[in-house]
Protein backbone atom coordinates (compact mmCIF):
# COMPACT_ATOMS: atom_id res chain seq x y z
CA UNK A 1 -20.03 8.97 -12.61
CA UNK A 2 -21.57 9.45 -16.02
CA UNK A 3 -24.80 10.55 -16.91
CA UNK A 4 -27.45 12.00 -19.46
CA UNK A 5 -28.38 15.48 -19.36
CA UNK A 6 -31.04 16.59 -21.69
CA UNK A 7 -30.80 20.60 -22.04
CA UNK A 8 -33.87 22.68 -23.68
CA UNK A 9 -33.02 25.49 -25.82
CA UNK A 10 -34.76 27.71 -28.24
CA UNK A 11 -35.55 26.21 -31.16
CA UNK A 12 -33.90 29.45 -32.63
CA UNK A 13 -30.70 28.77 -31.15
CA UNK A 14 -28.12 29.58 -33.86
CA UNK A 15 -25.20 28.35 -31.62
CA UNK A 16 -25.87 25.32 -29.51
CA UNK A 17 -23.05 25.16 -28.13
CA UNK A 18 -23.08 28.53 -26.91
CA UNK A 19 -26.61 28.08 -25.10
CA UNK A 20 -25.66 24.81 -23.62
CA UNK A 21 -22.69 26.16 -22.06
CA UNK A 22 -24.69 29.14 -20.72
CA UNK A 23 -27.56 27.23 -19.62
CA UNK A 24 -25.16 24.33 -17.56
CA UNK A 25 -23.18 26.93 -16.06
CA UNK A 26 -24.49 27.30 -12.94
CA UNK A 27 -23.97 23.63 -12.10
CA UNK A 28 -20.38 23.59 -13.14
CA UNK A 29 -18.93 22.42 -9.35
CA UNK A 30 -15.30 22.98 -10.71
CA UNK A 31 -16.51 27.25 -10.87
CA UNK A 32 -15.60 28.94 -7.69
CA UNK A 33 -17.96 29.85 -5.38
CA UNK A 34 -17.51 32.06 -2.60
CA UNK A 35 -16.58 30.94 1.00
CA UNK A 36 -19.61 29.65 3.10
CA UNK A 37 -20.24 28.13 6.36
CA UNK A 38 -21.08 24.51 6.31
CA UNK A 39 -22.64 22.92 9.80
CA UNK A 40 -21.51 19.31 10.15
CA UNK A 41 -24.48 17.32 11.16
CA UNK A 42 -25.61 17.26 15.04
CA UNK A 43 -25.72 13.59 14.90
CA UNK A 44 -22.04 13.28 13.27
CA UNK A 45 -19.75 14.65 15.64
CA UNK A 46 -20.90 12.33 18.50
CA UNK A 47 -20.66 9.30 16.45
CA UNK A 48 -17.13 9.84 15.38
CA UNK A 49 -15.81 11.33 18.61
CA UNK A 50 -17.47 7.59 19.92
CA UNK A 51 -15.29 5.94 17.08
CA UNK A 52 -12.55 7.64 18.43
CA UNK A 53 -12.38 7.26 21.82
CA UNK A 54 -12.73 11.36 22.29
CA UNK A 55 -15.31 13.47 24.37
CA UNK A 56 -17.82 15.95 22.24
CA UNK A 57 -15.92 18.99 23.20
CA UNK A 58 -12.13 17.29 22.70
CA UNK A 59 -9.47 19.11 21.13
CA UNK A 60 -8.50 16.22 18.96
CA UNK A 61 -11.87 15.89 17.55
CA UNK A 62 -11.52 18.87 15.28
CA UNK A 63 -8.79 17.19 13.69
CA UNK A 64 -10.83 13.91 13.60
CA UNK A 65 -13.55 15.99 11.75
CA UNK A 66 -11.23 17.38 9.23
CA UNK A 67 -10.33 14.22 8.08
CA UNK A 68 -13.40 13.21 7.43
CA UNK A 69 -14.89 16.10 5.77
CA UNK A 70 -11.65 16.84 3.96
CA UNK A 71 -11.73 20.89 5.54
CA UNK A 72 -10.77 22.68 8.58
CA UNK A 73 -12.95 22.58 11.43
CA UNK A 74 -14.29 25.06 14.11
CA UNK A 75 -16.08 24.82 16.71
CA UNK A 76 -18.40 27.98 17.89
CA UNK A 77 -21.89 28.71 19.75
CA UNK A 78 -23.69 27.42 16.95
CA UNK A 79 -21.30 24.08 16.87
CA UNK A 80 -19.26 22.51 14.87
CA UNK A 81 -18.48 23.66 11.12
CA UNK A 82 -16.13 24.12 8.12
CA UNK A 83 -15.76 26.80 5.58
CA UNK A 84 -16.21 25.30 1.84
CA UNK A 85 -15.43 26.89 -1.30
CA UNK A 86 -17.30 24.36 -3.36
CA UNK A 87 -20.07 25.20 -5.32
CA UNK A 88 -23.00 24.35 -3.34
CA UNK A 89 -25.57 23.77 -6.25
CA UNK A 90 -22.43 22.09 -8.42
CA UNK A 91 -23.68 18.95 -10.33
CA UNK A 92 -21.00 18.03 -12.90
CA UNK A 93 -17.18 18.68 -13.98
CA UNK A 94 -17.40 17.89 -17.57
CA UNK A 95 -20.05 17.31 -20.34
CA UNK A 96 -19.45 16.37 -23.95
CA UNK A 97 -22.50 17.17 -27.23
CA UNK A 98 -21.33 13.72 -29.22
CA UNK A 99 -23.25 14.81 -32.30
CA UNK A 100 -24.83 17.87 -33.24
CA UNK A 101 -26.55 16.68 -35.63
CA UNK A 102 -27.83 13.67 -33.94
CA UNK A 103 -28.27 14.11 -30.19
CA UNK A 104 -30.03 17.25 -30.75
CA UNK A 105 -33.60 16.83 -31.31
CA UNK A 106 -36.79 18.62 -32.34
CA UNK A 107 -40.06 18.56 -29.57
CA UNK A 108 -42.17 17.70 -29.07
CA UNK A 109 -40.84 14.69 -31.55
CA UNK A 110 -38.40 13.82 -28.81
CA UNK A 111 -40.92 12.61 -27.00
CA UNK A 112 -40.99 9.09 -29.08
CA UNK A 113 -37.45 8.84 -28.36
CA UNK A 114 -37.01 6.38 -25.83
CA UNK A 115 -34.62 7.89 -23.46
CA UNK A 116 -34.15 7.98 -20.05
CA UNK A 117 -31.96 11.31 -18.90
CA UNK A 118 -30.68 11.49 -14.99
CA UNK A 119 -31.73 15.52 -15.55
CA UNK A 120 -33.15 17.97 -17.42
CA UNK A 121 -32.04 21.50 -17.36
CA UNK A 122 -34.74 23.81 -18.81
CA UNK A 123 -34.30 27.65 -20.56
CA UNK A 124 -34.81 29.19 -16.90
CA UNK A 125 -31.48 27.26 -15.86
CA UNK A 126 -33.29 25.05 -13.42
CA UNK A 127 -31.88 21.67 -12.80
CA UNK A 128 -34.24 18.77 -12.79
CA UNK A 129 -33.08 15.74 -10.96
CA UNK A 130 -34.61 12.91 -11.69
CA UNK A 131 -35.91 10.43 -8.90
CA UNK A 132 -33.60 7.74 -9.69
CA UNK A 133 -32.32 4.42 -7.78
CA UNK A 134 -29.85 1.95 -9.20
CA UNK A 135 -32.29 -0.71 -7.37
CA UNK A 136 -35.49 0.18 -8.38
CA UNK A 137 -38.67 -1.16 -10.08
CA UNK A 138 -40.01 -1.18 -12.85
CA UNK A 139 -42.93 0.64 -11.74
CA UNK A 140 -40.57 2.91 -10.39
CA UNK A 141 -38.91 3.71 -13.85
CA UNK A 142 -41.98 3.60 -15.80
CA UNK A 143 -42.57 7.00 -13.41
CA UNK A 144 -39.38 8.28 -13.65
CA UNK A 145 -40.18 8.24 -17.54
CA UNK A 146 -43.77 9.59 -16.83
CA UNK A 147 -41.92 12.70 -15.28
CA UNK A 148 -39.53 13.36 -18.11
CA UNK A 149 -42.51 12.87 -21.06
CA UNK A 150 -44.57 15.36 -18.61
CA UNK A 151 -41.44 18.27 -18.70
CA UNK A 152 -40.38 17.90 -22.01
CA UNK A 153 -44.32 18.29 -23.59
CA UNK A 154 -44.08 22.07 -21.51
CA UNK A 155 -41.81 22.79 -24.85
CA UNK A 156 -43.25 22.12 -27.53
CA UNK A 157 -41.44 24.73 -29.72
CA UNK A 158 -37.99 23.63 -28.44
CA UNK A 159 -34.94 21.90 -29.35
CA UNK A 160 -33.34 19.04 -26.88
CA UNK A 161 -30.01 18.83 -26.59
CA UNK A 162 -28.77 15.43 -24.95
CA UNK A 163 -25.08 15.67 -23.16
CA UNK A 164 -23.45 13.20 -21.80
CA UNK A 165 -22.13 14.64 -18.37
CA UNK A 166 -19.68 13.33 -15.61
CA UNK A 167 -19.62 13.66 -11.91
């Protein structure tokens, strides 16, 4: 999936690309992570033992878990779980800065620019999701744009970098 990322940096930034990279980081999913437990949903392991003809507590379920969660499965007190190496907080694999000298912008101007970013990652490296639905309303996006006017005007002596980022 692609989508825009609009990262805020110091408007002193000397090297953008250096900031950007620093900044996005964190959310880089192809970064290792250390190994963590992950519980598989309550409600999921009776549903697919039911697909499968097994009982909750069947040895073959394991299996039937890993192959739907793509890990090896255990099964303790606590239930059932797998141990993931992914990056929990992991939000893209690649980004690309088109033009430096056009998709990187000056606020609070940016805020004219009619643009409608998935995220915005600000200079304390949090990641801002935008609520976003491929089926909504108009009203719906007319907030959506609300929220991203509202974070950018917290910078007014920023730069904007927009990226365009895949999934």
């Amino acid at each position: 999936m692609r989508f825009q990322v609009f990262v805020i940096i110091p408007a002193d930034t000397s090297n953008i690309v250096d900031i950007v990279e620093k900044l996005m980081g964190p959310y880089d999913y192809e970064q290792p992570a250390s190994p963590y437990r992950v519980d598989i949903a309550t409600e999921e392991v009776p549903v697919i033992a039911q697909e499968q003809g097994l009982s909750y507590d069947h040895p073959l379920l394991l299996d039937k878990l890993q192959e739907r969660n793509g890990y090896p499965c255990n099964q303790d007190e606590q239930g059932y779980y797998y141990i993931s190496h992914e990056k929990p907080n992991g939000h893209w694999d690649g980004w690309i800065l088109h033009d430096i000298q056009t998709d990187v912008y000056q606020l609070p101007n940016a805020t004219q620019i009619d643009v409608d970013p998935l995220t915005i990652v600000t200079p304390d490296r949090v990641w801002h999701e935008m609520p976003y639905r491929w089926d909504e309303t108009a009203q719906q996006a007319t907030h959506r744009r609300h929220l991203v006017q509202q974070l950018l005007t917290r910078y007014p002596d920023y730069k904007m970098v927009s990226l365009d980022c895949h999934s």
